[in-house]
N, C-alpha and C. Protein backbone atom coordinates (compact mmCIF):
# COMPACT_ATOMS: atom_id res chain seq x y z
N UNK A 1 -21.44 -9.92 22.14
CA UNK A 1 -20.38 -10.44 21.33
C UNK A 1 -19.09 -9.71 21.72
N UNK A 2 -18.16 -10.32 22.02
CA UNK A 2 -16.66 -10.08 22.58
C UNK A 2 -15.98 -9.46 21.25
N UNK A 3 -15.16 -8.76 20.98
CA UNK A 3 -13.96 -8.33 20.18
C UNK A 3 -12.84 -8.52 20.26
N UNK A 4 -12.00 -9.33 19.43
CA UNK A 4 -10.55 -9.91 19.90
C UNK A 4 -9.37 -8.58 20.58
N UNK A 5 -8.86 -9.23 20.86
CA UNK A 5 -7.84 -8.69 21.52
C UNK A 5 -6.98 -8.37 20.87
N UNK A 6 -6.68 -7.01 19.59
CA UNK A 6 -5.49 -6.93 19.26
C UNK A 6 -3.97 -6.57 19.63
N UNK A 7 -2.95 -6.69 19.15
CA UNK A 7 -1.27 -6.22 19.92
C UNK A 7 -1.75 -4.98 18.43
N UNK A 8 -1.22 -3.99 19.28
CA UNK A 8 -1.06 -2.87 17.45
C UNK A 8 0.44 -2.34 17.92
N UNK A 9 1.40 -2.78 16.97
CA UNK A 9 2.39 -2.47 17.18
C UNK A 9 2.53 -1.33 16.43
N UNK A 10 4.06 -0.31 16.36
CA UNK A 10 4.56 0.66 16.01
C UNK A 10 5.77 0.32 15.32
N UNK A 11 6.28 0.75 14.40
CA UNK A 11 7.54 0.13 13.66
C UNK A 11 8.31 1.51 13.40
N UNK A 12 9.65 1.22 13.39
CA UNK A 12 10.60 2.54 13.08
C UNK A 12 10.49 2.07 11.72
N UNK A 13 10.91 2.99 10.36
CA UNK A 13 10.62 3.57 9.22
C UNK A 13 12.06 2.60 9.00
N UNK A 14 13.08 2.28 9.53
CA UNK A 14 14.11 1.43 8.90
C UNK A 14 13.91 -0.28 9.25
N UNK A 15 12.62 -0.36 10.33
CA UNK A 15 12.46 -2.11 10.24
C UNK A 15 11.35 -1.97 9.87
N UNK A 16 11.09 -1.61 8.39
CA UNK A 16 9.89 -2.19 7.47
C UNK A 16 10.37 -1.59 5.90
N UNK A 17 11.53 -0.64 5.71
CA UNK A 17 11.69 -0.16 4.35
C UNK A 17 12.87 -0.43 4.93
N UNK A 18 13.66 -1.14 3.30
CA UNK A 18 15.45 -0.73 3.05
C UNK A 18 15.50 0.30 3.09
N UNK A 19 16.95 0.72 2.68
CA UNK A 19 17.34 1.44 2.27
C UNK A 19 17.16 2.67 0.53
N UNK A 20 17.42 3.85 0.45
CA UNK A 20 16.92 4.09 -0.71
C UNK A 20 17.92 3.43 -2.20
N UNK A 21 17.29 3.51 -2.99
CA UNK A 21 18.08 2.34 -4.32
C UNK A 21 18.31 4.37 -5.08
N UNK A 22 18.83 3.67 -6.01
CA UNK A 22 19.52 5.08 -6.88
C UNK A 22 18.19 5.60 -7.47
N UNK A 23 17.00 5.50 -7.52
CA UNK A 23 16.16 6.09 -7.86
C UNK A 23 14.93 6.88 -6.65
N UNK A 24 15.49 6.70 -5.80
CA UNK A 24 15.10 6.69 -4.40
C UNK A 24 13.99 6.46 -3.35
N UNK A 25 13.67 5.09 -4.84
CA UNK A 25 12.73 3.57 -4.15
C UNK A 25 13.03 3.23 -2.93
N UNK A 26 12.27 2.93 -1.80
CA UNK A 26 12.88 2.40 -0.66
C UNK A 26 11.98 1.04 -0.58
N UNK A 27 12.63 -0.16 -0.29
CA UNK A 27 11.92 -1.41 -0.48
C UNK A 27 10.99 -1.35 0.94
N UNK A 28 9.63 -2.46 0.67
CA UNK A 28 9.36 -2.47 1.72
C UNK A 28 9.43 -3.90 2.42
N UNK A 29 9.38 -4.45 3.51
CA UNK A 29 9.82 -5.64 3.80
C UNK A 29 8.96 -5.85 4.93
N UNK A 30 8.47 -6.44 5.35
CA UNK A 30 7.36 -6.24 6.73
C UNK A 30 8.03 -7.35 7.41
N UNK A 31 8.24 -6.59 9.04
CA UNK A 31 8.43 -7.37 10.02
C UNK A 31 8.02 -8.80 10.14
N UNK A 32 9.14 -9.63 11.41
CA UNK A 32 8.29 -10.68 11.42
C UNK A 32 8.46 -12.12 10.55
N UNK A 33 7.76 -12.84 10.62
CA UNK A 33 7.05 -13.68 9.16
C UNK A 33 6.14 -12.87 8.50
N UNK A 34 5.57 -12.18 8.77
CA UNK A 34 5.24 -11.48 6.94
C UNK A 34 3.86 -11.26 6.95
N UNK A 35 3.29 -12.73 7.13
CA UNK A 35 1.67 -12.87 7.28
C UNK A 35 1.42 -12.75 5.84
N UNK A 36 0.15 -12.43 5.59
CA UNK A 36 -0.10 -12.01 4.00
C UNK A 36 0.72 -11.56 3.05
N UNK A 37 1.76 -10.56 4.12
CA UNK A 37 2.21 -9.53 3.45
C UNK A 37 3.74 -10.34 2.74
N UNK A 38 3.71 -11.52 2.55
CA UNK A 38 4.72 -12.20 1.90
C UNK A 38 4.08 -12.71 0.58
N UNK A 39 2.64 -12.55 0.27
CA UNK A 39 1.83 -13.21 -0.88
C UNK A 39 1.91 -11.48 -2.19
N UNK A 40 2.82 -10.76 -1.65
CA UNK A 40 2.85 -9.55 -2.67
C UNK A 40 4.07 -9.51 -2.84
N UNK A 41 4.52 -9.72 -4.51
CA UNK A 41 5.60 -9.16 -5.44
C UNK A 41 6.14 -7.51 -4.22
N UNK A 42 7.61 -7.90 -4.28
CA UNK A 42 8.47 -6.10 -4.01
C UNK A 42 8.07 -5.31 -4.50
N UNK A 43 7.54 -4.27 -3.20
CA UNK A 43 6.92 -3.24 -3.26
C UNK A 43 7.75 -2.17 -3.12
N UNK A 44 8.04 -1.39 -4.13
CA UNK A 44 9.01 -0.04 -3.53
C UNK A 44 8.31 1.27 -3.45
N UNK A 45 8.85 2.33 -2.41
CA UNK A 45 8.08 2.99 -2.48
C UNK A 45 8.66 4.74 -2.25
N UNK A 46 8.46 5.56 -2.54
CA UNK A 46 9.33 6.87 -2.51
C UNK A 46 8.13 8.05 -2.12
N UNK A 47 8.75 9.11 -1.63
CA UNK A 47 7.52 10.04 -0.82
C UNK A 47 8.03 11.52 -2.60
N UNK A 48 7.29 12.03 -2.80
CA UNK A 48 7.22 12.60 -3.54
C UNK A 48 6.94 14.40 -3.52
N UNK A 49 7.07 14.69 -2.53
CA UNK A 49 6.48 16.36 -2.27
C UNK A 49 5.62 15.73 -1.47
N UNK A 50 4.36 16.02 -1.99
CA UNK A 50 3.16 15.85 -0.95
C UNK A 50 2.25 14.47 -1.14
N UNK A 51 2.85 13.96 -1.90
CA UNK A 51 2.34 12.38 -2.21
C UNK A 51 3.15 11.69 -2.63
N UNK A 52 2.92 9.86 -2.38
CA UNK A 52 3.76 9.06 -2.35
C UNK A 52 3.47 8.60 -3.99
N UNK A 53 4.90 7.26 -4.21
CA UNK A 53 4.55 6.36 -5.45
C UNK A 53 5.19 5.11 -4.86
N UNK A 54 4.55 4.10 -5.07
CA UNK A 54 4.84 3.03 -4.85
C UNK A 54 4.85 2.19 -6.22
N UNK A 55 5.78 1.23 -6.32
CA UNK A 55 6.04 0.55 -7.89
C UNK A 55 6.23 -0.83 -7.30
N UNK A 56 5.28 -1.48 -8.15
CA UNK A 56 5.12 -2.78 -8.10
C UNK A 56 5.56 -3.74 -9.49
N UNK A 57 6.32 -4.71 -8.70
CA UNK A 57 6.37 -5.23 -10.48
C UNK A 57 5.59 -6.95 -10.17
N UNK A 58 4.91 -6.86 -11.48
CA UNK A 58 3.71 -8.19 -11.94
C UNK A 58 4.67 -9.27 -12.34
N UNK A 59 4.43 -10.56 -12.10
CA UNK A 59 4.61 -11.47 -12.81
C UNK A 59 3.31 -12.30 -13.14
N UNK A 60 3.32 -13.51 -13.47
CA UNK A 60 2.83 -14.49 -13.44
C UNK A 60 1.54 -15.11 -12.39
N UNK A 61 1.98 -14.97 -11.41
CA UNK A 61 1.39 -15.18 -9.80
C UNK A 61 0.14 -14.17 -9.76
N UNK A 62 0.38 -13.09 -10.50
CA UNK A 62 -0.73 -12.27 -10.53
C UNK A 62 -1.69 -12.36 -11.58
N UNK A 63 -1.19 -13.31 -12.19
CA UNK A 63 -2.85 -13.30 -13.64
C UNK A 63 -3.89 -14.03 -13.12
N UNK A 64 -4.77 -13.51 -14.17
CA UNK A 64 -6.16 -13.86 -13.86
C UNK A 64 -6.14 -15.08 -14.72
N UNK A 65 -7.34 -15.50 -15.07
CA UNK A 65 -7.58 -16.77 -16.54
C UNK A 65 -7.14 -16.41 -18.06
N UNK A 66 -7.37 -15.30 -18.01
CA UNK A 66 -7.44 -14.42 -19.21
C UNK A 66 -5.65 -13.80 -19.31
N UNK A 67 -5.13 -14.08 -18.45
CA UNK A 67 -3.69 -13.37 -18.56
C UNK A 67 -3.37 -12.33 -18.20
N UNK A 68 -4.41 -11.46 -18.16
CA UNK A 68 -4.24 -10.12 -16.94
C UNK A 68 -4.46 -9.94 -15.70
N UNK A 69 -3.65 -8.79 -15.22
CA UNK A 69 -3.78 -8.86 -13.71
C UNK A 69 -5.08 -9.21 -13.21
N UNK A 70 -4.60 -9.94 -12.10
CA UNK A 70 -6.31 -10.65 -11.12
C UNK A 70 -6.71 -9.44 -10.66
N UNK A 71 -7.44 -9.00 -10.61
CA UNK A 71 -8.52 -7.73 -9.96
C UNK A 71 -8.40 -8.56 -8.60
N UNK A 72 -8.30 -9.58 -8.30
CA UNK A 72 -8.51 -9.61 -6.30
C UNK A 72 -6.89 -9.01 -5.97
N UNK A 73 -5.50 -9.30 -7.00
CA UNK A 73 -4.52 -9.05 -6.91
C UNK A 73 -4.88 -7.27 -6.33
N UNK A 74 -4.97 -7.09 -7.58
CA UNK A 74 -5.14 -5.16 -7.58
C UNK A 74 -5.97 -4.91 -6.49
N UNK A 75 -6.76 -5.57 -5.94
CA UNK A 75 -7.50 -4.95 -4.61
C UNK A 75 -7.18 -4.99 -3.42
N UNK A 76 -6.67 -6.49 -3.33
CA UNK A 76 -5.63 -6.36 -2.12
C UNK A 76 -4.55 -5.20 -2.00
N UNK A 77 -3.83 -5.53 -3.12
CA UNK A 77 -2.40 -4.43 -3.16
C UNK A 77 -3.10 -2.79 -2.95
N UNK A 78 -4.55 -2.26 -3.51
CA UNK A 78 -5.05 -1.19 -2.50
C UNK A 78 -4.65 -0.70 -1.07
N UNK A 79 -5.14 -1.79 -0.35
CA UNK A 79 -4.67 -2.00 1.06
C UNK A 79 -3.48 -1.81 1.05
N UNK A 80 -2.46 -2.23 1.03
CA UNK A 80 -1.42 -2.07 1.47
C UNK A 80 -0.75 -0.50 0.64
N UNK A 81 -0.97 -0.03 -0.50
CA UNK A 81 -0.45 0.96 -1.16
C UNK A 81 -1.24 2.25 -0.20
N UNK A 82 -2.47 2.52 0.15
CA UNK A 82 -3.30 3.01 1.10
C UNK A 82 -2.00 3.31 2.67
N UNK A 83 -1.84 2.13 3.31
CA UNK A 83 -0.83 2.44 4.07
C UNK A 83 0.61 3.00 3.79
N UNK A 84 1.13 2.21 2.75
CA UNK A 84 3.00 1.62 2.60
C UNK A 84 3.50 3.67 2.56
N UNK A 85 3.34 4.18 1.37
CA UNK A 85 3.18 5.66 0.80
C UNK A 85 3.15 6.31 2.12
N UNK A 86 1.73 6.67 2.67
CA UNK A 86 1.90 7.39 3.61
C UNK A 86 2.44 7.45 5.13
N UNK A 87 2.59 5.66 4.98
CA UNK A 87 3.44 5.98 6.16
C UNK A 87 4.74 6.19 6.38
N UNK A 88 5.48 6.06 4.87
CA UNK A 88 6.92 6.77 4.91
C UNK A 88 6.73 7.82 4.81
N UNK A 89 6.46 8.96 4.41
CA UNK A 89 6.38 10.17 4.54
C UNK A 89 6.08 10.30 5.82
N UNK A 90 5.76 10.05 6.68
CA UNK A 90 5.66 10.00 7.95
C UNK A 90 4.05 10.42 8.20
N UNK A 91 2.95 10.20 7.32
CA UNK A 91 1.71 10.56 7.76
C UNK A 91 0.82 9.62 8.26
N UNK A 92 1.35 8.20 8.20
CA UNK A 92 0.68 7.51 9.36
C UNK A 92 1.28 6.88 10.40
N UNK A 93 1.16 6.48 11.43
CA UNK A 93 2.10 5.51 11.88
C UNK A 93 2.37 4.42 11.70
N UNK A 94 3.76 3.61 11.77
CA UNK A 94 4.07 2.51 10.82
C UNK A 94 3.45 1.31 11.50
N UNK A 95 2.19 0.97 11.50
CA UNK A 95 1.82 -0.78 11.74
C UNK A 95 0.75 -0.55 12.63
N UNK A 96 0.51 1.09 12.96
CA UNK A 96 -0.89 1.29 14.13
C UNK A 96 -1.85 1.54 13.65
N UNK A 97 -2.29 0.99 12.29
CA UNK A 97 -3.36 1.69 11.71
C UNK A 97 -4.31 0.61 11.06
N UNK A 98 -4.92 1.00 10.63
CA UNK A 98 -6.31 -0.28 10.09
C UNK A 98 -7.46 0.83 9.11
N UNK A 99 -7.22 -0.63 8.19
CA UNK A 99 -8.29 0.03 7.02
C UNK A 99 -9.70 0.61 7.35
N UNK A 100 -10.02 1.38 7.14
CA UNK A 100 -11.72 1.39 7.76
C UNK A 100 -12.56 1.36 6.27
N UNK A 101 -12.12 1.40 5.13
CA UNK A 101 -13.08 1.23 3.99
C UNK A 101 -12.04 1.63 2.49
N UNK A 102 -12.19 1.18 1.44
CA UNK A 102 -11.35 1.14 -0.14
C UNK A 102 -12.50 1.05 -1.18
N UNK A 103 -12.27 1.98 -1.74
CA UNK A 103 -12.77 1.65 -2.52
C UNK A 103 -12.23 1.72 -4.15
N UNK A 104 -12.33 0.78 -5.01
CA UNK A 104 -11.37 0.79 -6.37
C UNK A 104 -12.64 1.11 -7.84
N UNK A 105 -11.92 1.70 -8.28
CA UNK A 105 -12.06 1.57 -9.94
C UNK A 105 -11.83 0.99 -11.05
N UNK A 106 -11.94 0.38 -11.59
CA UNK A 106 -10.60 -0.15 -12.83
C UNK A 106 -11.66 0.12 -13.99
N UNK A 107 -10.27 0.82 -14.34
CA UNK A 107 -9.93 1.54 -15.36
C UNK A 107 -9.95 0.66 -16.73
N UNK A 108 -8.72 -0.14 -16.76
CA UNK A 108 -8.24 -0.90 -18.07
C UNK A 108 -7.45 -1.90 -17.46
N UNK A 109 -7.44 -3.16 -18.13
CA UNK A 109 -6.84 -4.28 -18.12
C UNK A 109 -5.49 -3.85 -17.36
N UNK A 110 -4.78 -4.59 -16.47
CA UNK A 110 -3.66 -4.45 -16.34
C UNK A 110 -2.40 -5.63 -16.88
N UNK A 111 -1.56 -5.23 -17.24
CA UNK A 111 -0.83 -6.06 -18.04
C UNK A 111 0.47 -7.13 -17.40
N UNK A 112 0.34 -8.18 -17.38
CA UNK A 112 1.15 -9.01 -16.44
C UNK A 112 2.80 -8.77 -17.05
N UNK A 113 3.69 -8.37 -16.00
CA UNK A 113 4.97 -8.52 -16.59
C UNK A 113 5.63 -6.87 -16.53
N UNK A 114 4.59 -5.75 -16.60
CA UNK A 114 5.10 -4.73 -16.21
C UNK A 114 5.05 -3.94 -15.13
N UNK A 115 5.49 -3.01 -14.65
CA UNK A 115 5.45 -2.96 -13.13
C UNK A 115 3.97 -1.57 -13.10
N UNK A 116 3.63 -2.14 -11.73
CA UNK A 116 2.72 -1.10 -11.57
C UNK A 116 3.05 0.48 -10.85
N UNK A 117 2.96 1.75 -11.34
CA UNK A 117 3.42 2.80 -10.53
C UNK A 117 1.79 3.09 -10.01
N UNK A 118 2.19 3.48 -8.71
CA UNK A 118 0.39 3.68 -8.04
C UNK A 118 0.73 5.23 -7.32
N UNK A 119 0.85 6.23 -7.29
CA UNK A 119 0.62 7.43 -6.83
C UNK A 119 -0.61 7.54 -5.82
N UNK A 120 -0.12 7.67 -4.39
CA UNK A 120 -0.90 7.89 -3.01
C UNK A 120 -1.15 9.50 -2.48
N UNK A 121 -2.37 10.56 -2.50
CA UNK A 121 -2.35 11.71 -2.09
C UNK A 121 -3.20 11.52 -0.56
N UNK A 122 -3.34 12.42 0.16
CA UNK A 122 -3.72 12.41 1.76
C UNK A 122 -4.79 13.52 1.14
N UNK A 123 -6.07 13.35 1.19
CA UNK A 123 -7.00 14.44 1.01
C UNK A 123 -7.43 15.37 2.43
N UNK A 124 -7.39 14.14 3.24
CA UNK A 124 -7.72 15.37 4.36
C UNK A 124 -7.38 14.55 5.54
N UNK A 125 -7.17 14.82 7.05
CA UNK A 125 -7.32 14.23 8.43
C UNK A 125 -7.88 14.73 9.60
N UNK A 126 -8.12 14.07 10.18
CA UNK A 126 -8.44 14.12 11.16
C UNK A 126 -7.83 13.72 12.44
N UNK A 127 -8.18 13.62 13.64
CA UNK A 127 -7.25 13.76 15.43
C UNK A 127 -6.77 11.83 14.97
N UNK A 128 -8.03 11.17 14.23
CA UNK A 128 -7.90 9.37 14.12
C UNK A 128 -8.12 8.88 12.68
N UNK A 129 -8.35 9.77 11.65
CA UNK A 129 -8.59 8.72 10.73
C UNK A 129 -7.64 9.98 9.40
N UNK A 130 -7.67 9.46 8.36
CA UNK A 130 -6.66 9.94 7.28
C UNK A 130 -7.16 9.46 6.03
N UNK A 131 -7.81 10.72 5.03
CA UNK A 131 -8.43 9.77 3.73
C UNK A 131 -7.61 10.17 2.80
N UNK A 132 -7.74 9.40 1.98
CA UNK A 132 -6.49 9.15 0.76
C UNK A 132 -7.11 8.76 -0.13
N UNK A 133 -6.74 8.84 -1.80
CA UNK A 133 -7.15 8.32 -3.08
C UNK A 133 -5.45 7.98 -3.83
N UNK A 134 -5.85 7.28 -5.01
CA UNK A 134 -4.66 6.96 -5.72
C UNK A 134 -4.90 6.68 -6.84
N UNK A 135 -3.79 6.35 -7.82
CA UNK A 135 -4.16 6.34 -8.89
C UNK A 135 -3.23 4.88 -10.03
N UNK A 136 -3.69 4.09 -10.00
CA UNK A 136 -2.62 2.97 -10.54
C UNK A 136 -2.35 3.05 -11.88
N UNK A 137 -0.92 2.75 -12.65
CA UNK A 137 -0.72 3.19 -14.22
C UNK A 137 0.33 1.75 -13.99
N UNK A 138 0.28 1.74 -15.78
CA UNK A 138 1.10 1.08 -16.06
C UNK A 138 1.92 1.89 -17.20
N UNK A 139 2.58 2.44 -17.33
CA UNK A 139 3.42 3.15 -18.07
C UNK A 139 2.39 4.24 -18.20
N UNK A 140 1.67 4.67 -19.29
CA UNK A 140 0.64 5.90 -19.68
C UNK A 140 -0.59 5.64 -19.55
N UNK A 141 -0.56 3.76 -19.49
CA UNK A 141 -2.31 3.52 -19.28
C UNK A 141 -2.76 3.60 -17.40
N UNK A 142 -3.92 3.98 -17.03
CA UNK A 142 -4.34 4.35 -16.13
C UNK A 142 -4.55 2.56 -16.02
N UNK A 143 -4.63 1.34 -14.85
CA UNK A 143 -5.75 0.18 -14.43
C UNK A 143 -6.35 0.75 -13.69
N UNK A 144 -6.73 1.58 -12.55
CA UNK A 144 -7.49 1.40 -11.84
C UNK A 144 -7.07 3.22 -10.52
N UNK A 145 -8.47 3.79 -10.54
CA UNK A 145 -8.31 4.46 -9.17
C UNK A 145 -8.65 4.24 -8.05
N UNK A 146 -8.39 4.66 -6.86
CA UNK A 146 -9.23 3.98 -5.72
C UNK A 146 -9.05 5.26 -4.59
N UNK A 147 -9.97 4.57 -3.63
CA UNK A 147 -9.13 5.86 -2.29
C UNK A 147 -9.93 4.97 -1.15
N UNK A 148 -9.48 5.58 0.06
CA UNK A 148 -9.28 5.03 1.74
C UNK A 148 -9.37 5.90 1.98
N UNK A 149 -10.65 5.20 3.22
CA UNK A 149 -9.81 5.55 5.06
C UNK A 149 -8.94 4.56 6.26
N UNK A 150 -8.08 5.04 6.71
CA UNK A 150 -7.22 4.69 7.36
C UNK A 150 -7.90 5.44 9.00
N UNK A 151 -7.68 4.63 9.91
CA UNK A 151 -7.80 4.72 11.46
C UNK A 151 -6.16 4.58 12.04
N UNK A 152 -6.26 5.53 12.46
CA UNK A 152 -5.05 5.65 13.32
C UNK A 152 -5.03 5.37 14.51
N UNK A 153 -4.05 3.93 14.85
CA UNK A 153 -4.53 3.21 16.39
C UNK A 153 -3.42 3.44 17.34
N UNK A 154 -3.86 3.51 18.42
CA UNK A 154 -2.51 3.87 19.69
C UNK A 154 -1.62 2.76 20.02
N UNK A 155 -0.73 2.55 20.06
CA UNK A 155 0.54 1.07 20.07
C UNK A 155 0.30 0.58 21.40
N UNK A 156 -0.21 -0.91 21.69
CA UNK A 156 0.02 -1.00 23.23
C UNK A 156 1.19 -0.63 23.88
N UNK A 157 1.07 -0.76 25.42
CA UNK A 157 2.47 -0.29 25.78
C UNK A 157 3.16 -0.96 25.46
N UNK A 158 4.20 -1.47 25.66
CA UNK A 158 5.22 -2.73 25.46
C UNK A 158 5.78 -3.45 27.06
């Protein structure tokens, strides 16, 4: 069985985040058309000392039947909070990397309409891979913890 052929590109830290906002959110915006990454509410995200926060805000698009956040919502957005965090701080590289495993918790209902703050720490690395946990809140209530590994991939040439 053959394995596709991926391009793994590399991105500078100003063509995938704005600029910082007065709280010193930096948006994130992904190259390109977007791909998936246009099916997620503005993601902002700020490096913190030694760990990131990324803030998400919910609408509508994200409920479940019941009116709270969709749990496939919150699991996807894993993935990307796993990367977005650490690779502004500069601990992964921006677009060379790939999930190798997530795993989530939930905690408590999450509530449609308020924004999510998700806090990203780097537990340990290695020469290729980088594990991480996090922690998602909605104001004081905890929805959900989770943590990753991340693979760190080499950029073709260009």
């Amino acid at each position: 069985m053959s394995r596709p052929e991926l391009t793994i590109r590399s991105y500078a830290i100003d063509d995938v985040f704005g600029p910082p906002d007065a709280e010193g959110f930096r948006l994130f915006h992904p190259g390109g058309d977007g791909g998936h990454n246009k099916s997620y509410p503005p993601i902002r995200c700020r490096v913190e000392g030694d760990r990131s926060r990324a803030r998400v805000e919910t609408g509508p698009d994200n409920a479940n039947l019941q009116g709270a956040l969709h749990g496939g919502f919150l699991l996807s957005l894993v993935d990307q909070l796993l990367f977005l965090g650490p690779a502004l701080a500069g601990q992964l590289p921006l677009g060379a990397v790939v999930t190798i495993d997530a795993g989530v918790k939930f905690i408590g209902g999450g509530k449609v309409g308020e924004p999510i703050d998700a806090v990203v720490e780097r537990i340990a690395e290695t020469g290729r891979m980088i594990f991480l946990r996090g922690t998602m809140t909605q104001g004081e209530r905890i929805v959900a913890t989770f943590e990753g590994t991340m693979r760190k991939m080499t950029p073709n040439a260009a």
